[in-house]
C-alpha atoms as a PDB file:
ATOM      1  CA  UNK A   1      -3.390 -11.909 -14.930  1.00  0.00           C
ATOM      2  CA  UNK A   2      -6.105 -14.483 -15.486  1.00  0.00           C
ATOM      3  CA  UNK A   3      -3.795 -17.034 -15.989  1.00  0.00           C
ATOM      4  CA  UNK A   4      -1.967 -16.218 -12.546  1.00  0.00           C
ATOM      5  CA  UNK A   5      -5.346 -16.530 -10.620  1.00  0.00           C
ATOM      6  CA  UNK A   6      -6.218 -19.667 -12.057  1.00  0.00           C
ATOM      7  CA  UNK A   7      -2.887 -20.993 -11.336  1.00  0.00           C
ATOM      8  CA  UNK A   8      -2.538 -19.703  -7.513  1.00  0.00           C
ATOM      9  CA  UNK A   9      -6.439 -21.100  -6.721  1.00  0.00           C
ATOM     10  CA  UNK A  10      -5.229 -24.939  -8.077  1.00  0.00           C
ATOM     11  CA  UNK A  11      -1.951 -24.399  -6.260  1.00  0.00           C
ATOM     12  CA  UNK A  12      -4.172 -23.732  -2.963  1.00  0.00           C
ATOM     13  CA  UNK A  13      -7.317 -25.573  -3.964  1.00  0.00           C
ATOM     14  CA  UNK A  14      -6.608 -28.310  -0.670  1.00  0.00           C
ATOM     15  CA  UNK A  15      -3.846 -26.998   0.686  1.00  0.00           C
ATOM     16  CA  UNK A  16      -4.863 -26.672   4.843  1.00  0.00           C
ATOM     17  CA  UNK A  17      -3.755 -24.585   7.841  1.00  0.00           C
ATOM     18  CA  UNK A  18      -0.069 -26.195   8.514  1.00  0.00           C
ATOM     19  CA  UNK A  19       0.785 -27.314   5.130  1.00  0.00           C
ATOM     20  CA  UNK A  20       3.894 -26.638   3.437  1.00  0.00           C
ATOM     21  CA  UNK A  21       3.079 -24.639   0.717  1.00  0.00           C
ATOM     22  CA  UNK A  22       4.944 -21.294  -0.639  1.00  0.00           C
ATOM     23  CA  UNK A  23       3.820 -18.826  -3.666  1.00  0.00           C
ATOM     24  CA  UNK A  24       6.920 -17.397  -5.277  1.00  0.00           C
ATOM     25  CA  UNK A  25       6.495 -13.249  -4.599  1.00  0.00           C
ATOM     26  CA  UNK A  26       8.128 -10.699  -6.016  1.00  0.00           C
ATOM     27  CA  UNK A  27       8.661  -7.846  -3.503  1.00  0.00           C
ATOM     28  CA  UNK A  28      10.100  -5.014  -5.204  1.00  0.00           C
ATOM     29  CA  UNK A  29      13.095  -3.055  -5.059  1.00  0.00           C
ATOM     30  CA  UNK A  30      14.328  -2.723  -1.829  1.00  0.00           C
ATOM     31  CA  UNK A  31      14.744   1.230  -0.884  1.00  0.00           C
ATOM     32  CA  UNK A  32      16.630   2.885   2.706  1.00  0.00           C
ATOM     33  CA  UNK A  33      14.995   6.056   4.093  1.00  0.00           C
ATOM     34  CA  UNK A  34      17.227   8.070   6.426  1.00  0.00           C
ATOM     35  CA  UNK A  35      14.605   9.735   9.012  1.00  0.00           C
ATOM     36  CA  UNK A  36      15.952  12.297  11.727  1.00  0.00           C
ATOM     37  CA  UNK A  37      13.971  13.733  14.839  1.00  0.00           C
ATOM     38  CA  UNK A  38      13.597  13.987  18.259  1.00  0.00           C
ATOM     39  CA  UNK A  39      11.865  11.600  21.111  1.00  0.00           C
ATOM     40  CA  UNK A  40      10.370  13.179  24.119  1.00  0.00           C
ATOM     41  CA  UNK A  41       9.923  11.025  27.216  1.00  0.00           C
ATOM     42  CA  UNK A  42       7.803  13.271  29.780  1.00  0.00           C
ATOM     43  CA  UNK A  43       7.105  11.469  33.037  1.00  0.00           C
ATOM     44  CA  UNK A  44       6.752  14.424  35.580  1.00  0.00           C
ATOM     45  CA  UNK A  45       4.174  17.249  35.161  1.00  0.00           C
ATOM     46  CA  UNK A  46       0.567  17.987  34.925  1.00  0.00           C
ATOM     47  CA  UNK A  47       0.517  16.029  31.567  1.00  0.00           C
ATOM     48  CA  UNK A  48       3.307  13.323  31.147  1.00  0.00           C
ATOM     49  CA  UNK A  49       3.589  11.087  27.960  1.00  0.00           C
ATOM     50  CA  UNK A  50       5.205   8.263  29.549  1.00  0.00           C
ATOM     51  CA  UNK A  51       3.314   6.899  33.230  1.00  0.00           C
ATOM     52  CA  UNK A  52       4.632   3.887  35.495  1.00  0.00           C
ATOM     53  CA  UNK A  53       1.971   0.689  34.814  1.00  0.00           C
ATOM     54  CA  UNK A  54       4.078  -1.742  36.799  1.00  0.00           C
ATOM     55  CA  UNK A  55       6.729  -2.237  39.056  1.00  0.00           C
ATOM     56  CA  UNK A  56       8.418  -5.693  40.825  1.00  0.00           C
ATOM     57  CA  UNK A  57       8.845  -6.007  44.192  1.00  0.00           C
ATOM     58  CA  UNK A  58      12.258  -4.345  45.219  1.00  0.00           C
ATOM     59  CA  UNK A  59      11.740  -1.684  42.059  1.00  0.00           C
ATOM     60  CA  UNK A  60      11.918   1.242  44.899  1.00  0.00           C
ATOM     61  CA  UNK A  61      15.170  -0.013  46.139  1.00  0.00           C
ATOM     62  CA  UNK A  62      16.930  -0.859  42.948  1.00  0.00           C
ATOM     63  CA  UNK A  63      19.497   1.872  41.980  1.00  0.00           C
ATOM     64  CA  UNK A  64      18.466   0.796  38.397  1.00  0.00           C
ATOM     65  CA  UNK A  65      14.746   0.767  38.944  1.00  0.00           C
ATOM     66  CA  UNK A  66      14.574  -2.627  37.917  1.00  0.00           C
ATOM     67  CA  UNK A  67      11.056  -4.170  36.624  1.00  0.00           C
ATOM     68  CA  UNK A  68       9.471  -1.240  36.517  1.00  0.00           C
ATOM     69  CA  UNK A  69       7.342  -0.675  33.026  1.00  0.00           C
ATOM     70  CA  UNK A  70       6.147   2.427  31.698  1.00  0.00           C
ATOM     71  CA  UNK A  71       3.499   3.100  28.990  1.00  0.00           C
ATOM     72  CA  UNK A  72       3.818   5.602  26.653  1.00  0.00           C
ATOM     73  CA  UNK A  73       2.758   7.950  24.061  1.00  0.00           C
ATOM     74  CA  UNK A  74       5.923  10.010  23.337  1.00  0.00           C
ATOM     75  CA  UNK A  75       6.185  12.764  20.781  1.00  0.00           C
ATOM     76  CA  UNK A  76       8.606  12.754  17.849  1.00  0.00           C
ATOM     77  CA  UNK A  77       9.322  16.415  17.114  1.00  0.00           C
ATOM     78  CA  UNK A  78      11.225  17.442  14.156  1.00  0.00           C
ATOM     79  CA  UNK A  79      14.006  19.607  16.515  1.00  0.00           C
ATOM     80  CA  UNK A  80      15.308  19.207  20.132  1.00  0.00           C
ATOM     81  CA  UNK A  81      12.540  21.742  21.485  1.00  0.00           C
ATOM     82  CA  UNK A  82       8.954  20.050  22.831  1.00  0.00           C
ATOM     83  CA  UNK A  83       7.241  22.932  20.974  1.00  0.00           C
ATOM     84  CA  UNK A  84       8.992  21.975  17.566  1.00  0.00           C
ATOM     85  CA  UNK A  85       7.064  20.685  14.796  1.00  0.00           C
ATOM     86  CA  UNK A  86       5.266  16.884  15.819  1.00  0.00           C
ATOM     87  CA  UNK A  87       6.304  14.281  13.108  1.00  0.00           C
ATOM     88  CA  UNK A  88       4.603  11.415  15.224  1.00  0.00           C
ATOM     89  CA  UNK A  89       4.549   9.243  18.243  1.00  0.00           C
ATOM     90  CA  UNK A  90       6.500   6.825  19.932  1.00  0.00           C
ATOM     91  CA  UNK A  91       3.417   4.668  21.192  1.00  0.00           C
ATOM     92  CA  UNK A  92       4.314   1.563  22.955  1.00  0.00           C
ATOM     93  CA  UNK A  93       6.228   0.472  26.396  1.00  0.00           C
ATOM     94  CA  UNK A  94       9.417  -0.104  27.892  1.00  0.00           C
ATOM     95  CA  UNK A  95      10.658  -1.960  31.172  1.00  0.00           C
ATOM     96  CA  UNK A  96      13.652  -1.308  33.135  1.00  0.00           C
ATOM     97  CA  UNK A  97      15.718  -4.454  32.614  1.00  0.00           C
ATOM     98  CA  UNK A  98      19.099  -4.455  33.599  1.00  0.00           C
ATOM     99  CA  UNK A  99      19.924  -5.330  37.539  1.00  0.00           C
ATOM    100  CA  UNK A 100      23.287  -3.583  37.355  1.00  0.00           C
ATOM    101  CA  UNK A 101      23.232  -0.822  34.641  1.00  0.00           C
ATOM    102  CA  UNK A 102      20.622   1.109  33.862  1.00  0.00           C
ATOM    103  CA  UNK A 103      19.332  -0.408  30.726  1.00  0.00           C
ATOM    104  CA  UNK A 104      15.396  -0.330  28.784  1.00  0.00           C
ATOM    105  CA  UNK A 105      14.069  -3.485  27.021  1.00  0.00           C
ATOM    106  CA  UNK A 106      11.671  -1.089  24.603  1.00  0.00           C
ATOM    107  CA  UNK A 107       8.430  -2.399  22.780  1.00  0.00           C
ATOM    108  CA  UNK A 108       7.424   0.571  20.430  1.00  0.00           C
ATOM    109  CA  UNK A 109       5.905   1.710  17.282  1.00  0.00           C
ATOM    110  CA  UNK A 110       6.772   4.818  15.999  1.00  0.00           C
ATOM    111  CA  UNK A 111       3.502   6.055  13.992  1.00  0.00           C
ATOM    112  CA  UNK A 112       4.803   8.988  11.558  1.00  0.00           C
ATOM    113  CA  UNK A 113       2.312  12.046  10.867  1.00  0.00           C
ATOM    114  CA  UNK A 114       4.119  14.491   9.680  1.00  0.00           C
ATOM    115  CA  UNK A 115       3.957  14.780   6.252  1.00  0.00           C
ATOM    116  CA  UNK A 116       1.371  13.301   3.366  1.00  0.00           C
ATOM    117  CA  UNK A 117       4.227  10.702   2.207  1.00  0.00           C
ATOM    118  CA  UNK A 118       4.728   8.767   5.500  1.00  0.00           C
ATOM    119  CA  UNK A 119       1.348   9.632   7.023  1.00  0.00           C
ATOM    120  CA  UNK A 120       0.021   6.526   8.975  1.00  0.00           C
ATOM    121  CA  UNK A 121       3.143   4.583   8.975  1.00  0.00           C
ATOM    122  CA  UNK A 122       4.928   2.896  11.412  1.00  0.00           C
ATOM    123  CA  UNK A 123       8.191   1.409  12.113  1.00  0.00           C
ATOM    124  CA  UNK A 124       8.763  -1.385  15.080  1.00  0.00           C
ATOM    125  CA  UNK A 125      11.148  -1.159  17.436  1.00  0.00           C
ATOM    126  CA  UNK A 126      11.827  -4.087  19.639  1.00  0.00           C
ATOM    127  CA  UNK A 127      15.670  -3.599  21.311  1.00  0.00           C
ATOM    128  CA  UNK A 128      17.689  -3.017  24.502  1.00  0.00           C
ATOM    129  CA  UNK A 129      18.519   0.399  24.917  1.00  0.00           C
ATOM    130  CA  UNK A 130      21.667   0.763  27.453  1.00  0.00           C
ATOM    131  CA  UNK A 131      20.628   4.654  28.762  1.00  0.00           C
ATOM    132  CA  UNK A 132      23.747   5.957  30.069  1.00  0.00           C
ATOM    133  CA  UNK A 133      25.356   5.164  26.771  1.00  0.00           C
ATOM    134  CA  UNK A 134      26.665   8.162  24.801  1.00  0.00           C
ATOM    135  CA  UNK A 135      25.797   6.250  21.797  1.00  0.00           C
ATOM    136  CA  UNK A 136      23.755   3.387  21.683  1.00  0.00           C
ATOM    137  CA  UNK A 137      21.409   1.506  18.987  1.00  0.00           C
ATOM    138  CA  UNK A 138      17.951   0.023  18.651  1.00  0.00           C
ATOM    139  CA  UNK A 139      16.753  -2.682  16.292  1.00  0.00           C
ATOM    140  CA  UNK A 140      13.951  -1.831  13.625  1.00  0.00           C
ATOM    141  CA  UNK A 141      11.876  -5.384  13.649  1.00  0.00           C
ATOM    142  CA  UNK A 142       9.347  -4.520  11.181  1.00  0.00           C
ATOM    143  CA  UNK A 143       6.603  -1.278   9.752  1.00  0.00           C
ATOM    144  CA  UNK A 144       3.440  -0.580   8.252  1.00  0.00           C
ATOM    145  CA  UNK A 145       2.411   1.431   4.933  1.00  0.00           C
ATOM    146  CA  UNK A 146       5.164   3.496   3.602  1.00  0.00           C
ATOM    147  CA  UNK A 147       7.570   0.979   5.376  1.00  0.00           C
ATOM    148  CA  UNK A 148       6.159  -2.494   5.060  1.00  0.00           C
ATOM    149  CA  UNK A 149       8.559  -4.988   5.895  1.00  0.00           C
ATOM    150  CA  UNK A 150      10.913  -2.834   7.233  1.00  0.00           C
ATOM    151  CA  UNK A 151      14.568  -3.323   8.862  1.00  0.00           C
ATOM    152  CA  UNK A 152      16.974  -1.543  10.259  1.00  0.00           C
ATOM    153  CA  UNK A 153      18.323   0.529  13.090  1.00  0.00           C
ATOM    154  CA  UNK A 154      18.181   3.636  15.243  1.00  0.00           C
ATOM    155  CA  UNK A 155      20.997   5.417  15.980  1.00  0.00           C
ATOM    156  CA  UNK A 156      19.672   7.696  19.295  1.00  0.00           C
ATOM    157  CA  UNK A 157      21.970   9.840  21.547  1.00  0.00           C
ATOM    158  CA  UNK A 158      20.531  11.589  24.497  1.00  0.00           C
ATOM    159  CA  UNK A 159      20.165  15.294  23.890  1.00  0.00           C
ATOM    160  CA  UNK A 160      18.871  16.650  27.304  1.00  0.00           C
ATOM    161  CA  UNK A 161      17.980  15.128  30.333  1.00  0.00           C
ATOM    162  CA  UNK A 162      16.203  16.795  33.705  1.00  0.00           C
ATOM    163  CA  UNK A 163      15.486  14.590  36.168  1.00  0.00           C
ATOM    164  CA  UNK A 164      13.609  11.367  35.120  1.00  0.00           C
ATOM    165  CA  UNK A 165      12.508  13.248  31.828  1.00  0.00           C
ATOM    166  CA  UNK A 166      14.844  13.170  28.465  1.00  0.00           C
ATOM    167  CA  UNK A 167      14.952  14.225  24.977  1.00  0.00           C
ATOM    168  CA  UNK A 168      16.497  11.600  22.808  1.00  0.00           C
ATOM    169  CA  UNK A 169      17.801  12.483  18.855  1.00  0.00           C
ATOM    170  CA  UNK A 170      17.205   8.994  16.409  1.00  0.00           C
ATOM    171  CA  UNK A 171      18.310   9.243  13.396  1.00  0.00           C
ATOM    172  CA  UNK A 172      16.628   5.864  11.772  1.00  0.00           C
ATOM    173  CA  UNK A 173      18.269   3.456   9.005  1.00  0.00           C
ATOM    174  CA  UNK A 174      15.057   2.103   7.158  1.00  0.00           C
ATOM    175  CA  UNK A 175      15.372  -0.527   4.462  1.00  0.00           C
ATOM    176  CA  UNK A 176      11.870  -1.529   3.362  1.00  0.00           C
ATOM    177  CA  UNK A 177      10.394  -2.060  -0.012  1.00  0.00           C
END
C-alpha cells in the first residue's frame, strides 16, 4: 500500500492541469440492477410536481407545445397508484422539443429513497422521450453511490394519462460497478 502511494505521488509529482497523464484503475466487477416503479408527472392541482419555467414565443400555438420547459420534482412510487409506497424522485427538467410530434428532451436524476441499500443514489437520465409512443426508451448517462458510473436504459410505457398529467411505469437496466 505504501509502495503504491509512493509510486502514484512521483508519477504526479509535476504533472499540471492539461497534461497527459493516466493512473491504471481497477474498477471492479461490473454488476446490472433491474429496478421497477412508477413516475408521476402532476402539473394541475393545488400541489403539482412538475410547473412550466419557460416557454418560446409561439409555445401557445404549437399543437406540440414546443419550447416550453418544465421543472420538476416527480415521485417514483413503487405501484401505479400516487398513494403507493415513494421509492424516490425524479428531480430535474424537461423541454418540449419536437415541432411535429410530441416529443420531451428530459434532463433528470432519479434520487432513490426507498430502501437502506440504494438510499441516496441516483441515476442520470439525459434522452429524448417520444410521448405518444406505446413503448419508448431513455438513456441512463451516469449515477451516484450505489450506482457510480452507471449505464443503461429505461424502458417506460405510459400507464395512465388525464389531461396534461400521466403516470409512467420504468423499468431501469443499470450496469454500474
Amino acid at each position: 500500500m505504501i509502495f503504491s502511494f509512493m509510486t502514484l505521488s512521483k508519477a504526479h509529482k509535476n504533472v499540471k492541469w492539461g497534461d497527459q497523464s493516466t493512473v491504471p484503475h481497477k474498477m471492479g466487477k461490473e454488476k446490472m440492477t433491474k429496478l421497477h416503479f412508477y413516475f408521476h408527472d402532476v402539473i394541475t392541482g393545488k400541489n403539482p410536481v412538475a410547473v412550466q419555467i419557460a416557454q418560446a414565443r409561439g409555445t401557445k400555438s404549437s399543437a406540440t407545445q414546443f419550447g416550453a420547459m418544465f421543472m420538476i420534482d416527480d415521485p417514483l412510487t413503487e405501484g401505479p397508484h400516487p398513494r403507493s409506497k415513494l421509492v424516490g424522485r425524479a428531480q430535474g427538467f424537461y423541454g418540449h422539443s419536437g415541432k411535429d410530434e410530441l416529443s420531451l428532451t428530459m434532463s433528470m436524476s432519479l434520487v432513490f429513497t426507498g430502501n437502506k441499500k440504494f438510499n441516496g443514489s441516483t441515476i442520470s437520465v439525459l434522452s429524448r422521450n417520444p410521448i405518444e409512443h406505446t413503448k419508448r426508451e431513455l438513456a441512463i448517462v451516469g449515477g451516484t453511490g450505489y450506482f457510480q458510473f452507471a449505464r443503461g436504459y429505461i424502458s417506460g410505457k405510459t400507464y395512465r394519462v388525464s389531461g396534461p398529467d400521466a403516470i409512467v411505469e420504468y423499468t431501469c437496466n443499470i450496469l454500474h460497478y
